[in-house]
Protein backbone atom coordinates (compact mmCIF):
# COMPACT_ATOMS: atom_id res chain seq x y z
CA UNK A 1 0.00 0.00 0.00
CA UNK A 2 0.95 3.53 -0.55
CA UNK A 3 0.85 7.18 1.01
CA UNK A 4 1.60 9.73 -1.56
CA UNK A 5 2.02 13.66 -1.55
CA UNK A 6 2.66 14.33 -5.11
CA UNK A 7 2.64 17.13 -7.09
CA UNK A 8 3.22 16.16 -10.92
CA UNK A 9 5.84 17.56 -12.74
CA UNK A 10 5.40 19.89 -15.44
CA UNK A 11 6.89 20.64 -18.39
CA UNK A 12 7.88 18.02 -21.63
CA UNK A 13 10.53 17.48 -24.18
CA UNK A 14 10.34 20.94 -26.42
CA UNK A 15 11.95 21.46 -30.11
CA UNK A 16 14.08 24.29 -29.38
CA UNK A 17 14.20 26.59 -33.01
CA UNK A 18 17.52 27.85 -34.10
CA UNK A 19 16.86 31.32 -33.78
CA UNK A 20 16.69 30.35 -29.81
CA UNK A 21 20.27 28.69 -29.65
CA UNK A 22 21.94 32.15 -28.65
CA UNK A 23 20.09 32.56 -25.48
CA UNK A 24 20.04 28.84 -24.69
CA UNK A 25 24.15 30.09 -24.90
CA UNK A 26 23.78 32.82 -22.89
CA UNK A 27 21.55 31.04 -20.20
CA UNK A 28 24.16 28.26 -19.26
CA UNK A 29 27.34 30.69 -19.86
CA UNK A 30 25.38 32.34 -16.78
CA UNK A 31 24.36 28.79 -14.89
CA UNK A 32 28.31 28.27 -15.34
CA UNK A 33 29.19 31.48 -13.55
CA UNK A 34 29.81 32.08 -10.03
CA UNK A 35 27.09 31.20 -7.02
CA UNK A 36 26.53 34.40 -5.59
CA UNK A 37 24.08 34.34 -1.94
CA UNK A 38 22.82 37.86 -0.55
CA UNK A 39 25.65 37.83 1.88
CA UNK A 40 28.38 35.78 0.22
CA UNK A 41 30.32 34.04 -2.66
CA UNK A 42 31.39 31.00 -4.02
CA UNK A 43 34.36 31.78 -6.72
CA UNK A 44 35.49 28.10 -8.38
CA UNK A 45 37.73 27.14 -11.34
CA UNK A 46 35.36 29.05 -13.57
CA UNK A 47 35.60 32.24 -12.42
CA UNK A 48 39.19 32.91 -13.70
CA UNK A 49 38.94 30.27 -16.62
CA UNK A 50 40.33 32.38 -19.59
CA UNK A 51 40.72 35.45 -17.65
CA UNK A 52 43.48 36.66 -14.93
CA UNK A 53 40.97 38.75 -12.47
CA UNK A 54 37.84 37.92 -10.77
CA UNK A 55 36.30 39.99 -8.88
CA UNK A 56 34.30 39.53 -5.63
CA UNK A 57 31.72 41.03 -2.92
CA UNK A 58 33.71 42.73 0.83
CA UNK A 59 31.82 46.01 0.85
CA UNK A 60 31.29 45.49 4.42
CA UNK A 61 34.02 43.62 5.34
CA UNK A 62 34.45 40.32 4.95
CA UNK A 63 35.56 36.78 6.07
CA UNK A 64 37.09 34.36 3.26
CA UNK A 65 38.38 31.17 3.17
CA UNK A 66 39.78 28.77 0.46
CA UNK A 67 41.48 25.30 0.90
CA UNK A 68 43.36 25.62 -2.59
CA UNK A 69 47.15 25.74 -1.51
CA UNK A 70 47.81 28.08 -4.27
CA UNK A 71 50.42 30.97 -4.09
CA UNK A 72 49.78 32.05 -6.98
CA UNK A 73 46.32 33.45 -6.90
CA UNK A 74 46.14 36.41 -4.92
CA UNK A 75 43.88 38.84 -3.16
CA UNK A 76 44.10 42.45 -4.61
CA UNK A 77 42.56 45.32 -3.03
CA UNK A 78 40.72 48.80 -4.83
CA UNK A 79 44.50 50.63 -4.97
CA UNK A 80 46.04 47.20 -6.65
CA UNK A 81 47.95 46.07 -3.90
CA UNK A 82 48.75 42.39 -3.34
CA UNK A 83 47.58 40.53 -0.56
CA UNK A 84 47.50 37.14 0.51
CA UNK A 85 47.14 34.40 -1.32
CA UNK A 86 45.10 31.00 -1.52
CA UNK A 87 47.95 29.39 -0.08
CA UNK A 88 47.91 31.64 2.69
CA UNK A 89 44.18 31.44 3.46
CA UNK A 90 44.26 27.19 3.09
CA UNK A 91 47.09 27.63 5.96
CA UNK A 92 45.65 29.95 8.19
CA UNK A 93 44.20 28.74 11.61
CA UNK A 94 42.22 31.26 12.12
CA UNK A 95 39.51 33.54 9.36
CA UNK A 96 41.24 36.25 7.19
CA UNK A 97 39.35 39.57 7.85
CA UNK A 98 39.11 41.99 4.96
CA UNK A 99 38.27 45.32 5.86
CA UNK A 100 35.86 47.11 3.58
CA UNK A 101 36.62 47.87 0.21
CA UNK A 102 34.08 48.04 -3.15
CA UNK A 103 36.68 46.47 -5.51
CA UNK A 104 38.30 43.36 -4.65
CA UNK A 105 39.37 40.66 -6.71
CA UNK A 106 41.53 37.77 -7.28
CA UNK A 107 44.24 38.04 -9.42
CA UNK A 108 46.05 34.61 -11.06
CA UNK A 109 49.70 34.97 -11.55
CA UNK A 110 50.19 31.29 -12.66
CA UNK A 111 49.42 29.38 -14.92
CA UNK A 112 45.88 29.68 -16.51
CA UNK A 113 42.63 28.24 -16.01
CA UNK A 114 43.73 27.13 -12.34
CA UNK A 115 41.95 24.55 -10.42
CA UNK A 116 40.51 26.34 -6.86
CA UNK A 117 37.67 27.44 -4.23
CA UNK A 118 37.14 31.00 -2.72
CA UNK A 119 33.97 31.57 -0.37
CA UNK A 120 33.64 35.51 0.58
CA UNK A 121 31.11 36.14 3.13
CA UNK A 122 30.45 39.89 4.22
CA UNK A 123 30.64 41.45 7.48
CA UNK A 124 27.00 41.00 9.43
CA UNK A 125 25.82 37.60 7.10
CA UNK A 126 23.77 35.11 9.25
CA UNK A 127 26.01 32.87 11.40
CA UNK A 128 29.01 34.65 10.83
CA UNK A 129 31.23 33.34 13.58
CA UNK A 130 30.83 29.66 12.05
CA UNK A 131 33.44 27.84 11.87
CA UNK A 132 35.14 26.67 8.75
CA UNK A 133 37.05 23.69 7.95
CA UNK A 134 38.76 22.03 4.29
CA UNK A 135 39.12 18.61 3.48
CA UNK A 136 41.20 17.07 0.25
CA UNK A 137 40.81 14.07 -2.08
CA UNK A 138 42.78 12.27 0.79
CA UNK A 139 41.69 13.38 3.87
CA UNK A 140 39.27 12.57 6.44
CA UNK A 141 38.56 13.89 9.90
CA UNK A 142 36.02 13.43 12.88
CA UNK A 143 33.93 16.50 14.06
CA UNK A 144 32.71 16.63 17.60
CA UNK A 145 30.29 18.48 18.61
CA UNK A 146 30.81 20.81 21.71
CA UNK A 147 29.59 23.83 21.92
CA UNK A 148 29.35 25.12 18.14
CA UNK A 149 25.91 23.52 16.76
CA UNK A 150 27.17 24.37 12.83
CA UNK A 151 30.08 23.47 10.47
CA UNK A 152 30.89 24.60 6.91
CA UNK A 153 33.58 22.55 4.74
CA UNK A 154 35.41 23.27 1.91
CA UNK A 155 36.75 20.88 0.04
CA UNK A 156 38.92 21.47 -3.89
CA UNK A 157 38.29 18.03 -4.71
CA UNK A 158 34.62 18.49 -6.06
CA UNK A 159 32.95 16.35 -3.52
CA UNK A 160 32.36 16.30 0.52
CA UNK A 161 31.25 14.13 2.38
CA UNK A 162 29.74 13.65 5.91
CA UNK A 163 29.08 10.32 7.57
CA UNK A 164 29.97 8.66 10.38
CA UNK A 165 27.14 10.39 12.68
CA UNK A 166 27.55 9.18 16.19
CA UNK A 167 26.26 10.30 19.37
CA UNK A 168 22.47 11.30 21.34
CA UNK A 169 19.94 12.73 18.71
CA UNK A 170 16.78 12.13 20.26
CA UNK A 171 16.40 15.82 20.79
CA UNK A 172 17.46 17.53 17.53
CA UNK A 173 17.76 15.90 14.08
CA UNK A 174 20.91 17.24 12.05
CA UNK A 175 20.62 18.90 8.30
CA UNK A 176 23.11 18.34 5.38
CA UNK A 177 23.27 21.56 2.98
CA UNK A 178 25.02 22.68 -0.62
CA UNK A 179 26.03 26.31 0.69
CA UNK A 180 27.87 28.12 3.20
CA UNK A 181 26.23 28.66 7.00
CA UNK A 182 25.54 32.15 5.55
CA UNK A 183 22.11 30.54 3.56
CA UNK A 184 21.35 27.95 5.20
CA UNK A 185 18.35 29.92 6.33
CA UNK A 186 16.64 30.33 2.91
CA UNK A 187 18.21 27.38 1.32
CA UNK A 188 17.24 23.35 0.97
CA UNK A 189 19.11 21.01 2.55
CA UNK A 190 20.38 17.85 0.54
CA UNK A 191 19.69 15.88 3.32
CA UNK A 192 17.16 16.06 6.71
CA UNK A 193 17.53 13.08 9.54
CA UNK A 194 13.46 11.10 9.73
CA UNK A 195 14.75 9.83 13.01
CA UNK A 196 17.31 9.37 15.61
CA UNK A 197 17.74 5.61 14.77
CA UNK A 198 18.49 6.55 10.20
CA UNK A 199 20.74 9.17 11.17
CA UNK A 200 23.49 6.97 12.63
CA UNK A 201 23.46 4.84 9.19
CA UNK A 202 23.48 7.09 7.05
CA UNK A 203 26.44 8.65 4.51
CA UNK A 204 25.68 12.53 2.56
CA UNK A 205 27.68 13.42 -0.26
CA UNK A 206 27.28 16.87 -1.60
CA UNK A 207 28.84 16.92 -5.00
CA UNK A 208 30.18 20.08 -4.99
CA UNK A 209 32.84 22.28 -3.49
CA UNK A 210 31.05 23.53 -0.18
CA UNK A 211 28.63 21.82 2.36
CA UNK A 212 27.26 22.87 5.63
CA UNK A 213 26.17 20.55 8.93
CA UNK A 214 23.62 22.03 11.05
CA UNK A 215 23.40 19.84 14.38
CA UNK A 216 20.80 22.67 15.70
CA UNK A 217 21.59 21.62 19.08
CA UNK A 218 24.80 20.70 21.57
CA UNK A 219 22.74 18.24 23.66
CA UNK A 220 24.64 15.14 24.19
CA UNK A 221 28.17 13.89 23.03
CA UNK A 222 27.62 13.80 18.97
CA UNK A 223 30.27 13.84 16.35
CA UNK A 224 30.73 12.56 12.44
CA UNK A 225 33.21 12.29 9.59
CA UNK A 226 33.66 14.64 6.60
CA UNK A 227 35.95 13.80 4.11
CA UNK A 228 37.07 14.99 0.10
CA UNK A 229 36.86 11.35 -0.94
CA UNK A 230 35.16 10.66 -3.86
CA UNK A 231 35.88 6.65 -3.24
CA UNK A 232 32.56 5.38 -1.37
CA UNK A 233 29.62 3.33 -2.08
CA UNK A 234 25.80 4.55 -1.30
CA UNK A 235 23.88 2.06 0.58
CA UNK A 236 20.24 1.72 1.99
CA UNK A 237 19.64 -0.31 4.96
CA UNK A 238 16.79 -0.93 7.17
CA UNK A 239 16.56 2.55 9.25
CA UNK A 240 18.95 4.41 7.23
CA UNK A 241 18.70 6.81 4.32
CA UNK A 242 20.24 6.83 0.89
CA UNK A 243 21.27 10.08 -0.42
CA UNK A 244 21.48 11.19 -4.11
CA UNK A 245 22.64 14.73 -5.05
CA UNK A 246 23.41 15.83 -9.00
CA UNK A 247 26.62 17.63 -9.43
CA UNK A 248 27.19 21.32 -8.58
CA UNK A 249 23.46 21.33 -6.91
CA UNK A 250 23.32 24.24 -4.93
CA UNK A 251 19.16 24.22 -3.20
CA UNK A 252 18.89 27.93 -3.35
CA UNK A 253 16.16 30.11 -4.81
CA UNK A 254 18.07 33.28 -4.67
CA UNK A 255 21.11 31.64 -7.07
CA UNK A 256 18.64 30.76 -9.42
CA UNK A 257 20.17 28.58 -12.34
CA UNK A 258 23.46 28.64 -11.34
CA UNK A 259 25.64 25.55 -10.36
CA UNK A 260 29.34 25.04 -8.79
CA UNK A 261 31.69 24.15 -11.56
CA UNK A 262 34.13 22.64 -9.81
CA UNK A 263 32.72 19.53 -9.35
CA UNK A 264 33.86 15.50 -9.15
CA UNK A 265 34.03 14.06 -12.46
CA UNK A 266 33.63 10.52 -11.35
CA UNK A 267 30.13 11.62 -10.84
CA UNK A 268 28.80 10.25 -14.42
CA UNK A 269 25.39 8.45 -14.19
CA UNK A 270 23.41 6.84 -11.05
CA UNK A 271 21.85 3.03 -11.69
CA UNK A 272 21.43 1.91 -8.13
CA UNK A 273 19.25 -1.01 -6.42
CA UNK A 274 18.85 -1.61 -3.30
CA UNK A 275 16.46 -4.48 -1.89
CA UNK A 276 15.33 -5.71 1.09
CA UNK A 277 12.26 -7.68 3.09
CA UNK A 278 10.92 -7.67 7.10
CA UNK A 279 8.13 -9.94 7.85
CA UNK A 280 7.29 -7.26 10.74
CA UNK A 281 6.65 -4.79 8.08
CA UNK A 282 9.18 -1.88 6.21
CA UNK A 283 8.33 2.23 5.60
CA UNK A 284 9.78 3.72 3.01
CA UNK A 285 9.99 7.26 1.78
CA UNK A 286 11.09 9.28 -1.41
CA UNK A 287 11.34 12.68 -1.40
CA UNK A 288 13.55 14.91 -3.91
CA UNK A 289 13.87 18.65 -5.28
CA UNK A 290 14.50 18.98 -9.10
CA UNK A 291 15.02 20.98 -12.13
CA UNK A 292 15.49 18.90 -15.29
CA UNK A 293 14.68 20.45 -18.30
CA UNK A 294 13.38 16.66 -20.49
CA UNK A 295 11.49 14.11 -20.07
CA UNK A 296 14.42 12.03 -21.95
CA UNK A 297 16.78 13.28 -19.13
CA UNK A 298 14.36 12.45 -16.17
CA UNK A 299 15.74 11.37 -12.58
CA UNK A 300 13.86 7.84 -12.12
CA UNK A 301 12.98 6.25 -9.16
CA UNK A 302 11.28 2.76 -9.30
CA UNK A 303 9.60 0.89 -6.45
CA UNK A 304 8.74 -2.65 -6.58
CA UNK A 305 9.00 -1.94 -10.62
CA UNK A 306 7.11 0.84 -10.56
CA UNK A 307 8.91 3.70 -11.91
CA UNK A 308 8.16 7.71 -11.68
CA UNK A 309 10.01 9.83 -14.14
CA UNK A 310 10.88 13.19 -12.19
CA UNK A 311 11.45 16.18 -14.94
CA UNK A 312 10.07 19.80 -15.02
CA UNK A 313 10.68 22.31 -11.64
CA UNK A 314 9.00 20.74 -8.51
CA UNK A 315 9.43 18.96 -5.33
CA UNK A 316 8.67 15.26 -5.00
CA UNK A 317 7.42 12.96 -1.88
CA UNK A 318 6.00 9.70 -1.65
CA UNK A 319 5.27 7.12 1.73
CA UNK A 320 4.67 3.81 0.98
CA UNK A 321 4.48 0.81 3.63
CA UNK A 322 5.43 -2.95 3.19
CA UNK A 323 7.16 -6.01 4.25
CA UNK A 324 9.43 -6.11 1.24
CA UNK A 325 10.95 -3.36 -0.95
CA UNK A 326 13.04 -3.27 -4.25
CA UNK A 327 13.82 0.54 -5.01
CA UNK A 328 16.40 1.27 -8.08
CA UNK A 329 17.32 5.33 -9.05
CA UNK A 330 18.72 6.06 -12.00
CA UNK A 331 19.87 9.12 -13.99
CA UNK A 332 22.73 10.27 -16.61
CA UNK A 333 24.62 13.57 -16.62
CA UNK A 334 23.72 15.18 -19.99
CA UNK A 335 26.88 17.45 -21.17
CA UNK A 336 26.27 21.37 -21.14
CA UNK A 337 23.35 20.73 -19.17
CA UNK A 338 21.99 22.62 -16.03
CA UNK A 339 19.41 20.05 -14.46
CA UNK A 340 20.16 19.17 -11.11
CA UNK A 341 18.62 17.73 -8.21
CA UNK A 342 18.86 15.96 -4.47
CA UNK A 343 16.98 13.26 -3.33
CA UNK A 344 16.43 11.55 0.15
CA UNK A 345 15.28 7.80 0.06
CA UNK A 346 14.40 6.98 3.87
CA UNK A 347 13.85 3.16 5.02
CA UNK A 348 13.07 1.92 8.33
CA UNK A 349 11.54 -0.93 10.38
CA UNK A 350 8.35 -0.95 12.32
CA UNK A 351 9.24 -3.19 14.36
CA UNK A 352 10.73 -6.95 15.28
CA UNK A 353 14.07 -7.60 12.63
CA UNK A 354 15.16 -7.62 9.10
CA UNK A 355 14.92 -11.34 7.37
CA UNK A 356 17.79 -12.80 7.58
CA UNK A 357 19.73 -13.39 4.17
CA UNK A 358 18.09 -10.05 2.50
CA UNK A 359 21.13 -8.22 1.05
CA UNK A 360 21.27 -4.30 -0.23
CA UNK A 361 23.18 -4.17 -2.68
CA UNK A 362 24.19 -2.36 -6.11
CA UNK A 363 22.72 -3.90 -9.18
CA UNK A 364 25.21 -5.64 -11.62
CA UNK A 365 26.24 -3.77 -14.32
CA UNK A 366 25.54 -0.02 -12.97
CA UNK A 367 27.39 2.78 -13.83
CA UNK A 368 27.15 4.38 -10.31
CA UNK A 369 30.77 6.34 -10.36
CA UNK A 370 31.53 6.06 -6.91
CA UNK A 371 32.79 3.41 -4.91
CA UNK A 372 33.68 2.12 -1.44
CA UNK A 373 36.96 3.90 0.68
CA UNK A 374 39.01 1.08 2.57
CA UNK A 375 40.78 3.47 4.83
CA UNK A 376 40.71 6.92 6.22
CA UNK A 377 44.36 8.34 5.17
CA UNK A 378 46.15 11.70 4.76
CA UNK A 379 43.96 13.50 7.46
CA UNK A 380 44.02 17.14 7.19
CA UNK A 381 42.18 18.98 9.92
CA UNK A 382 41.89 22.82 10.91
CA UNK A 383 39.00 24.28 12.05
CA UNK A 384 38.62 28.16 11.19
């Protein structure tokens, strides 16, 4: 049986005439451009592809960060002078304060089209004392939770991600976003705990350059894991969640189409089962936000073999309850494309044990890019 709060998706596969090309040109050069917030930036490898200056927002002041050990972009003030550099800021302990100034920018005095991150958030942006962190390609680290309730990571591999969860959340339920703490306010998280007993099973990757963890609360001894490792495998359990998030997904209204660019390639195409049976009796839940432009290119879910095709602009949830579930999502990366989405499949047990035997597993033959880490190496930890 079933539970569903659906609204259908709207829009279809549309013949695009040629005399529409150059503004289909002009829409994605801007989806490709920076993610700009009301109170902050995200520069990435775009912003100084084929050009030596980018500027960015610090009319109030500003914080920035970056975990790109890179001397040879720099910060350059209204009157031209040099400041630090990327290198500088990834090595920092503490936040680099820039004091107000309307034209700020970096400047790239290497080679071109350089690889990096740069996250400028003005003076007075919501939860402004946050602390930062950066993780690499092959680094992990625990986070414990003590008195801050928030973390934002950084990470120049393309991909973060945050499992591991550990610790008392009976009280508060913990919240997985694509942005900086500054939007976290007006902005959809990839990822939302159902319960105390999913949370502690459950692994988030954001496929992009910046993530934030919202623990909302300090009560009780909790930590987790974030990590730049793209090596991992997604799995769904009994009282766990599986989460699915399209590359360079941001969640915010106020960015509109834009995406981060600097994102991990290994992230290709999605073709994922996962099945499992309880006598006692399984819930299961689907939610997702999307923007994807075809039918043709549609996000897929399928339960028990029946499959919904998720295209158009909309929001997606569906309940269902059972003693046995098969659930497969699927979905290819279309080149030049700006779809994107997230999507949260919950599963948990209402009571007694899981069958013995019942495996979840990945279905033969998928082209899920990602893949399982055996060991936690290279840790690189410092909290700004």
């Amino acid at each position: 049986a079933s539970r569903s709060t659906q609204i259908v998706p709207q829009g279809a596969r549309d013949m695009v005439p040629l005399s529409a090309l150059a503004l289909l040109s002009a829409l994605f050069a801007s989806a490709l451009a920076r993610v700009t917030f009301p109170s902050a930036e995200l520069l990435d490898t775009v912003d100084l592809k084929q050009k030596i200056t980018a500027s960015f927002k610090c009319a109030k002041g500003c914080r920035v960060y970056s975990p790109t050990k890179n001397a040879n972009i720099v910060i350059v003030d209204g009157a031209g002078v040099e400041g630090k550099s990327l290198f500088d800021l990834a090595n920092s302990a503490t936040p680099v304060e820039l004091p107000a100034g309307a034209n700020y920018m970096l400047k790239n005095k290497g080679l071109g089209d350089p690889k990096f991150v740069f996250y400028a958030v003005e003076k007075g942006a919501a939860n402004y004392n946050t602390k930062v962190t950066y993780v690499d390609a092959a680094g992990s680290h625990q986070v414990t939770v003590s008195t801050d309730t928030m973390l934002s990571v950084l990470s120049d591999s393309g991909i973060i991600r945050v499992f591991n969860f550990a610790g008392d959340y009976s009280r508060d339920l913990p919240s997985v976003y694509a942005t900086g703490f500054d939007s976290i306010a007006a902005c959809r998280p990839v990822y939302t705990a159902s319960s105390a007993r999913t949370v502690v099973n459950t692994l988030v990757p954001v496929a992009g350059p910046i993530a934030t963890i919202n623990m909302k609360s300090n009560f009780g001894k909790k930590s987790f894991t974030v990590s730049g490792s793209s090596m991992f495998s997604q799995d769904l359990s009994v009282d766990a969640s599986a989460v699915f998030v399209s590359p360079g997904y941001v969640g915010c209204q106020s960015t509109g189409d834009s995406l981060y660019t600097l994102v991990t390639p290994l992230l290709n195409s999605i073709d994922q089962m996962f099945s499992r049976t309880d006598t006692n009796g399984l819930k299961l839940q689907v939610s997702a936000d999307y923007k994807i432009a075809n039918q043709a290119d549609a996000l897929q879910v399928s339960v028990n073999d029946k499959t919904e095709k998720l295209y158009g602009k909309n929001t997606y949830s569906k309940s269902y309850d059972g003693t046995s579930f098969k659930v497969k999502v699927a979905w290819t990366r279309k080149d030049g494309s700006t779809d994107r989405f997230a999507m949260q499949v919950d599963m948990w047990q209402k009571g007694g044990n899981a069958a013995p035997g019942v495996s979840t597993s990945t279905q033969a033959g998928s082209s899920l890019s990602f893949f399982l880490s055996t060991a936690l190496a290279g840790i690189f930890y410092m909290v700004r």
